[in-house]
Protein backbone atom coordinates (compact mmCIF):
# COMPACT_ATOMS: atom_id res chain seq x y z
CA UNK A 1 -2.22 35.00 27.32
CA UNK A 2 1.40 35.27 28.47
CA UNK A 3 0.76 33.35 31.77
CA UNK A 4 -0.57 30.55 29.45
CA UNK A 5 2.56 30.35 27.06
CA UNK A 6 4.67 28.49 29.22
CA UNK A 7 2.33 25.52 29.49
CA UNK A 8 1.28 25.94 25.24
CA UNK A 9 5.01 25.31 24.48
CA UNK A 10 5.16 22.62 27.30
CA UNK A 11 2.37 20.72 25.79
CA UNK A 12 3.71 21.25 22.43
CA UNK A 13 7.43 19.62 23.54
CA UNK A 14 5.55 16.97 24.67
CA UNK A 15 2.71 15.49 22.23
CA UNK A 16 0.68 12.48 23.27
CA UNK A 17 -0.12 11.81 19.57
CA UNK A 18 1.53 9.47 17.12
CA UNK A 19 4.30 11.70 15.12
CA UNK A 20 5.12 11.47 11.38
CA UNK A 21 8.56 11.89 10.86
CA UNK A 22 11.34 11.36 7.46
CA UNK A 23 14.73 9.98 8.35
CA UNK A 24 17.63 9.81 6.41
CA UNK A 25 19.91 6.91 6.03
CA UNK A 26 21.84 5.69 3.35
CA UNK A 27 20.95 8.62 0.92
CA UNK A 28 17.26 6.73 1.39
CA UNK A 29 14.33 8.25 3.23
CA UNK A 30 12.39 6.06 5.45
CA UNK A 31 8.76 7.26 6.62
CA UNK A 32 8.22 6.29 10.52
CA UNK A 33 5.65 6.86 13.34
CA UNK A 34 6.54 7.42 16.54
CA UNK A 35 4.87 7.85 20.11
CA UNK A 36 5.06 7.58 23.86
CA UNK A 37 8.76 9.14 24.11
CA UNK A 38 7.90 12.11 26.19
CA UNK A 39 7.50 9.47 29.15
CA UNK A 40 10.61 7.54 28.06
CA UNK A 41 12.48 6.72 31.35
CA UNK A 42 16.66 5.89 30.72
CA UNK A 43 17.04 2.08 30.03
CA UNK A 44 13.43 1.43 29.84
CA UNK A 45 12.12 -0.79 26.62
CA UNK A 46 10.88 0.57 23.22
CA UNK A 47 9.11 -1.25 21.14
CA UNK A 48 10.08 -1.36 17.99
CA UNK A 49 7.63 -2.73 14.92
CA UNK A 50 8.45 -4.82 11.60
CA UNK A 51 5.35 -4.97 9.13
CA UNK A 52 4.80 -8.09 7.04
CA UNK A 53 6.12 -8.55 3.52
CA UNK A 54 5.32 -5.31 1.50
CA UNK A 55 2.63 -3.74 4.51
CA UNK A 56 3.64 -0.18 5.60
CA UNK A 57 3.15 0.80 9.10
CA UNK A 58 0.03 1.92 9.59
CA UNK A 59 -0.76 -1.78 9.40
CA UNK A 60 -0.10 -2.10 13.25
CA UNK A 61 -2.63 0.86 13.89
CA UNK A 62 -5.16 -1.78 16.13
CA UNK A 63 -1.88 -1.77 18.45
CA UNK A 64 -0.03 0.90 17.95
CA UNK A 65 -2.10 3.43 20.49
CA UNK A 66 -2.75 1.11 22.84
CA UNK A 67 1.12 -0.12 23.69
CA UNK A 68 2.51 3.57 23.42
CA UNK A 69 1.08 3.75 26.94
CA UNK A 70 3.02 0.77 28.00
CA UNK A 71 6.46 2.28 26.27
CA UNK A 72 7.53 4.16 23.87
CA UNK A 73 6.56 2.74 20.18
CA UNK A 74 8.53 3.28 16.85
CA UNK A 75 6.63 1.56 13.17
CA UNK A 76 8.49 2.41 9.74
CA UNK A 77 7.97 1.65 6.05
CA UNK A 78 11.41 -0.36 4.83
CA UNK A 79 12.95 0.81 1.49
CA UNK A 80 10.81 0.99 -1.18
CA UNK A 81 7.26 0.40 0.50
CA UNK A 82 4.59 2.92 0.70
CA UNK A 83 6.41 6.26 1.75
CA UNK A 84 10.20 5.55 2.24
CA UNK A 85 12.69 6.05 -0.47
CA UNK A 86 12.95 3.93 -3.55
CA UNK A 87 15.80 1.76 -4.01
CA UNK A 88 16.58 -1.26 -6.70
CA UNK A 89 18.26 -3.78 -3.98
CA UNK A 90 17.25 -6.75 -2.11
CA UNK A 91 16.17 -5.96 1.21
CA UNK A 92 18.74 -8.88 2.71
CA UNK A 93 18.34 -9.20 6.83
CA UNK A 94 21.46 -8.07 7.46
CA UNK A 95 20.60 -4.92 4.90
CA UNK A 96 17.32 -4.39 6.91
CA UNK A 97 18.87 -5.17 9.89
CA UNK A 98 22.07 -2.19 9.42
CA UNK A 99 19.17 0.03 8.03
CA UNK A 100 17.07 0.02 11.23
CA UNK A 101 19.91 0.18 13.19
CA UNK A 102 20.89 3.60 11.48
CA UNK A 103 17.07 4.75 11.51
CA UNK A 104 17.29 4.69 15.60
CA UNK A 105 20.91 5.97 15.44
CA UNK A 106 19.64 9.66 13.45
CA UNK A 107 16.17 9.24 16.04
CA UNK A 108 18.95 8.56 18.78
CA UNK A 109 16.63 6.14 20.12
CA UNK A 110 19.09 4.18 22.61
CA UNK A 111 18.33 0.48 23.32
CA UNK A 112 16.84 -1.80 24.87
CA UNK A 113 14.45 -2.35 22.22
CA UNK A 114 12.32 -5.05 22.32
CA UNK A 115 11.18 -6.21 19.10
CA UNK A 116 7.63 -7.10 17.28
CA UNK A 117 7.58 -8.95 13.63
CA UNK A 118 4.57 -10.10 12.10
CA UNK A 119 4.88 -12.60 8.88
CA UNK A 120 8.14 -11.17 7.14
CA UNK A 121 8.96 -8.71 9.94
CA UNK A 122 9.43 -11.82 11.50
CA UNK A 123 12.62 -12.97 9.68
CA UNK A 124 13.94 -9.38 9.86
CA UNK A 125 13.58 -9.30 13.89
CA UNK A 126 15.38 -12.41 13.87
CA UNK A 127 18.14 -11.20 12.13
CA UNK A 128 18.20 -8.23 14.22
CA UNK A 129 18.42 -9.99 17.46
CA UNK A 130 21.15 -12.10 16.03
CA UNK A 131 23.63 -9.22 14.55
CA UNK A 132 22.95 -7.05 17.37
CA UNK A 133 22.30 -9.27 20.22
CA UNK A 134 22.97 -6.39 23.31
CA UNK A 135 20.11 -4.26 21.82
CA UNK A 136 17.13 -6.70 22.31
CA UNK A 137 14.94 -7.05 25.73
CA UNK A 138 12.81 -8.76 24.03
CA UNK A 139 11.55 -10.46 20.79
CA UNK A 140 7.78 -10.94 19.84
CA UNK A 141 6.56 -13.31 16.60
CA UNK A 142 3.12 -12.47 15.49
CA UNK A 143 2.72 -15.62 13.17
CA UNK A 144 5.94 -15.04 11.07
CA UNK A 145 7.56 -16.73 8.16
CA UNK A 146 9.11 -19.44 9.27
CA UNK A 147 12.53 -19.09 9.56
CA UNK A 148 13.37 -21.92 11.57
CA UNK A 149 11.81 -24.33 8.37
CA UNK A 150 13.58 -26.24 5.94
CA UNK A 151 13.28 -27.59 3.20
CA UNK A 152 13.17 -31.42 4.83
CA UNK A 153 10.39 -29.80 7.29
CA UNK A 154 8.68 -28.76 4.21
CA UNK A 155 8.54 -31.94 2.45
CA UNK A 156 7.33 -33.90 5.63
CA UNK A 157 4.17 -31.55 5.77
CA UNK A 158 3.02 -33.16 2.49
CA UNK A 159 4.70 -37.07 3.18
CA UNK A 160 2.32 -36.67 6.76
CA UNK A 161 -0.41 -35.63 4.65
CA UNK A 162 0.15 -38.57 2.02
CA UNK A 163 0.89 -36.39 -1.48
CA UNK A 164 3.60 -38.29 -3.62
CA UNK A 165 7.11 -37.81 -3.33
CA UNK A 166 6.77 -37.32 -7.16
CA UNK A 167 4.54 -34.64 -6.66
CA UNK A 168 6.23 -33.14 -3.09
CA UNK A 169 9.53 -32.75 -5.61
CA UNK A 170 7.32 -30.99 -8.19
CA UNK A 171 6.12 -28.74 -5.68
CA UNK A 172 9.06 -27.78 -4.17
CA UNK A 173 10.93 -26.92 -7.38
CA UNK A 174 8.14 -24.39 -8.34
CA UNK A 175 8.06 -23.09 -5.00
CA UNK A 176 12.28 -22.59 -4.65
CA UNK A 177 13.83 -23.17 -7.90
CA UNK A 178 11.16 -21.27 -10.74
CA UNK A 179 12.51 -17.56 -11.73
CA UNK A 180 10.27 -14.77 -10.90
CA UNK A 181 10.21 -11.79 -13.35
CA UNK A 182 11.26 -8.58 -11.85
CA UNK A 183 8.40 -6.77 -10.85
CA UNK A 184 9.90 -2.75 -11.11
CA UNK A 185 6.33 -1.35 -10.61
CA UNK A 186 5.79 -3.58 -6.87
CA UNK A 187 9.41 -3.43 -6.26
CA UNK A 188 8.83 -3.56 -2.56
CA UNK A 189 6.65 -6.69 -2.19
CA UNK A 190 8.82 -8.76 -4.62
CA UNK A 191 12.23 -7.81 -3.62
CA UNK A 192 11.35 -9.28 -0.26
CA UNK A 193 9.79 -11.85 -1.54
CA UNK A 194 12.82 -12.77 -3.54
CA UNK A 195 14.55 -12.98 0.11
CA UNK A 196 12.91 -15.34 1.44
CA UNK A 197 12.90 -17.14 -0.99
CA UNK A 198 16.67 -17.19 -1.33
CA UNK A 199 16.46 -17.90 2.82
CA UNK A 200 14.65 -20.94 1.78
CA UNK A 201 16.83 -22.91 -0.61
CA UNK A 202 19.71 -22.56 1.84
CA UNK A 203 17.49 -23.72 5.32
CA UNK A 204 17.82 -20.17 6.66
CA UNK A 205 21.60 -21.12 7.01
CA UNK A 206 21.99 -17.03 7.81
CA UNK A 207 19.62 -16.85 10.64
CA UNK A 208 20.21 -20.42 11.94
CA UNK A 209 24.30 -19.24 12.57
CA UNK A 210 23.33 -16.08 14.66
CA UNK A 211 23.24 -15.94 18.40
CA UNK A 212 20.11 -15.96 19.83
CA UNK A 213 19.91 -13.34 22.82
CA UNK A 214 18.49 -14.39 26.19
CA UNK A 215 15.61 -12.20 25.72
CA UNK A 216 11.85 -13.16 26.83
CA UNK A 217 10.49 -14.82 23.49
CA UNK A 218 6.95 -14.58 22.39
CA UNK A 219 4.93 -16.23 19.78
CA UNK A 220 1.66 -15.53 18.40
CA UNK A 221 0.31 -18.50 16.38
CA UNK A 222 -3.20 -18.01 14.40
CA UNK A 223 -5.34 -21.16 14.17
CA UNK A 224 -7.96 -19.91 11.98
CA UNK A 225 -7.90 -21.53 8.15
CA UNK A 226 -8.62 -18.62 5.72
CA UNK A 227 -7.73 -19.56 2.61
CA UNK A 228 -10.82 -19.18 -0.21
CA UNK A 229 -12.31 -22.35 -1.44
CA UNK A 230 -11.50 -21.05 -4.97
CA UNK A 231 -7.64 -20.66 -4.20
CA UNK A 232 -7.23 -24.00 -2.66
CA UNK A 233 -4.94 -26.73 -3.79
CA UNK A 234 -6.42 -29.63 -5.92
CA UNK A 235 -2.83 -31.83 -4.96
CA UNK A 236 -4.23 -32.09 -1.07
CA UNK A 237 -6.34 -31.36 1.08
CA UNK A 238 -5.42 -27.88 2.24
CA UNK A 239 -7.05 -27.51 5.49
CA UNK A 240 -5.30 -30.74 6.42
CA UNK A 241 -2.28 -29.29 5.32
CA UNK A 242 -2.28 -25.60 7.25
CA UNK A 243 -2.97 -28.26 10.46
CA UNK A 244 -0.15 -29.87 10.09
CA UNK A 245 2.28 -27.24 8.99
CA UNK A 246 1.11 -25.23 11.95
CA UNK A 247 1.74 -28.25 14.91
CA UNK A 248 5.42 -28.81 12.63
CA UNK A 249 5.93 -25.01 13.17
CA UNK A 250 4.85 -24.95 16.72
CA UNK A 251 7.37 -27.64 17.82
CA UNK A 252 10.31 -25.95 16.26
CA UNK A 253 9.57 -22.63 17.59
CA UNK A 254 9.06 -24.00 21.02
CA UNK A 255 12.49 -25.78 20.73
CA UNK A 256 13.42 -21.66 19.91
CA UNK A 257 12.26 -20.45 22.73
CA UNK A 258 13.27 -23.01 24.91
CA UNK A 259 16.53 -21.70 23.49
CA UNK A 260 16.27 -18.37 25.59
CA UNK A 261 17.08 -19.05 29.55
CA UNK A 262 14.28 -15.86 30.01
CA UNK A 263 10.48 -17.04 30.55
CA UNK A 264 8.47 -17.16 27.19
CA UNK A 265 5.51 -17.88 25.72
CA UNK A 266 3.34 -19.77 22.68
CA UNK A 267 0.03 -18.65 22.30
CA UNK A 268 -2.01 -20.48 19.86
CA UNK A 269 -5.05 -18.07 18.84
CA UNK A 270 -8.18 -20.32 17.15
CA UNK A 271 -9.86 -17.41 15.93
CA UNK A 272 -7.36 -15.54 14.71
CA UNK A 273 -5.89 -15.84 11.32
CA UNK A 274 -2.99 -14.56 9.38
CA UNK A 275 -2.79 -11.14 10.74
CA UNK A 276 -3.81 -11.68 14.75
CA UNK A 277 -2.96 -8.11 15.73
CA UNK A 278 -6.03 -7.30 13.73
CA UNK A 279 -8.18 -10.24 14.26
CA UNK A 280 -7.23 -10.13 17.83
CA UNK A 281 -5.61 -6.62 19.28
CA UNK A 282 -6.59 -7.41 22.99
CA UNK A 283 -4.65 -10.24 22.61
CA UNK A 284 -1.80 -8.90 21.20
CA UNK A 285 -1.73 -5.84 23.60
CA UNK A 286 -2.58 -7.71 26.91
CA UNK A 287 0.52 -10.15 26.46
CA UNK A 288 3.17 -7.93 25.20
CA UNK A 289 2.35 -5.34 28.25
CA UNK A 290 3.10 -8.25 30.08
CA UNK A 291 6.13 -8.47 28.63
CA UNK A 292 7.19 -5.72 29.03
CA UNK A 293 6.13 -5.08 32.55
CA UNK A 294 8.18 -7.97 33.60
CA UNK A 295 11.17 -6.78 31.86
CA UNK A 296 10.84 -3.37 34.27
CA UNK A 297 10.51 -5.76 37.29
């Protein structure tokens, strides 16, 4: 048995399956999953996920596996969703932003990290990249809020798609401009919902004045209308509509990447909807280890 104890405790230093672990920051505890670190080389990438608004992390769990043998992987509930600490304030970018930056701080998880958002998680890798600019390698969209919209890009959508300016006004006050009650029992999902929001009515004027690093840019783009028959608008036609808010999208965020000197990427998915790292893990997996192998070139 003693000849074997060496190699138990080696294996046990060393795991090869995700790990659970609590931080502390802020006085708040944040619930993470972590894997891939016993290979960690020095200055080589981790990826670092951001779920959409109000999902936890085991949302990325079609991914996660896969990509931990490409680098190192980190996925985290923010404040007040699923198992992190509870806290009654608005999850801002730069809040978010601070907060993961102290979350790898305690983990003493050292940069480069390069950077995966889907929906929400979008507008908080954004912000990221732009307060702490000499951290990123790399920055991946998976069909994110858009926060290169505003509210003129909005509006066009429905002029292109011939609803009245009348009605285009109408719509965009009850989308911007109509309180929403404080919801104390889903803190989580509101409270971030209240940001963007707020990101809205000023054109994403935050995001819009922060550097953008010149970092390999990636977009996933799902092409696949899902929305029920029985929650579609009676104002338009709303399979017109996601067409045409996805091609305005698409141009702006090519303008975005084009904004990076680094080599980047658009990649329009037909079958995918909302949440391609689901609807399309191969995908999702095949390009970023792409990335990141050309980052280690």
């Amino acid at each position: 048995m003693k000849k074997w104890l060496p190699l138990l405790l080696l294996m046990l230093s060393f795991p090869s399956f995700s790990q659970e672990k609590m931080v502390n920051v802020n006085g708040i505890d944040h619930h993470l999953l972590t894997k891939g670190f016993e290979k960690r080389k020095p200055g080589s990438p981790v990826l670092i996920f951001e779920n959409g608004m109000g999902m936890g992390s085991g949302n990325w769990n079609t991914v996660f596996d896969e990509l931990s043998k490409v680098a190192p992987v980190v996925a985290y509930d923010r404040q007040n969703i699923e198992k992190s600490g509870k806290i009654y304030q608005l999850p801002t970018p730069r809040r978010v932003a601070d907060n993961l930056k102290g979350i790898l701080g305690e983990l003493k998880i050292a940069p480069p990290y390069v950077l995966v958002g889907h929906s929400m998680g979008g507008v908080y890798i954004r912000a990221f990249a732009g307060y702490y600019p000499d951290d990123v390698a790399g920055l991946v969209f998976v069909d994110p809020a858009d926060f290169t919209e505003t509210k003129d890009d909005w509006n066009q959508i429905f002029r292109t798609i011939g609803v009245p300016e009348k009605r285009i006004d109408e719509m965009i006050y009850q989308r911007l401009y109509v309180a929403s009650k404080v919801d104390s029992v889903r803190y989580g999902p509101w409270s971030e919902g209240q940001v963007l929001t707020e990101l809205r009515k000023t054109d994403f004027a935050e995001l819009s004045s922060l550097p953008v690093p010149q970092v390999p840019i990636y977009f996933f783009v799902g092409g696949k209308f899902e929305v029920p028959a029985d929650r579609r608008s009676k104002d338009y036609n709303h399979e017109l509509f996601f067409d045409v808010k996805n091609n305005s999208n698409m141009a702006r965020w090519k303008r975005f990447i084009h904004s990076s000197h680094k080599p980047g990427a658009l990649i329009y998915l037909t079958n995918s909807g909302h949440f391609i790292h689901r609807d399309d893990a191969p995908m999702v997996i095949g390009n970023i280890k792409m990335l990141i192998e050309g980052l280690e070139k």
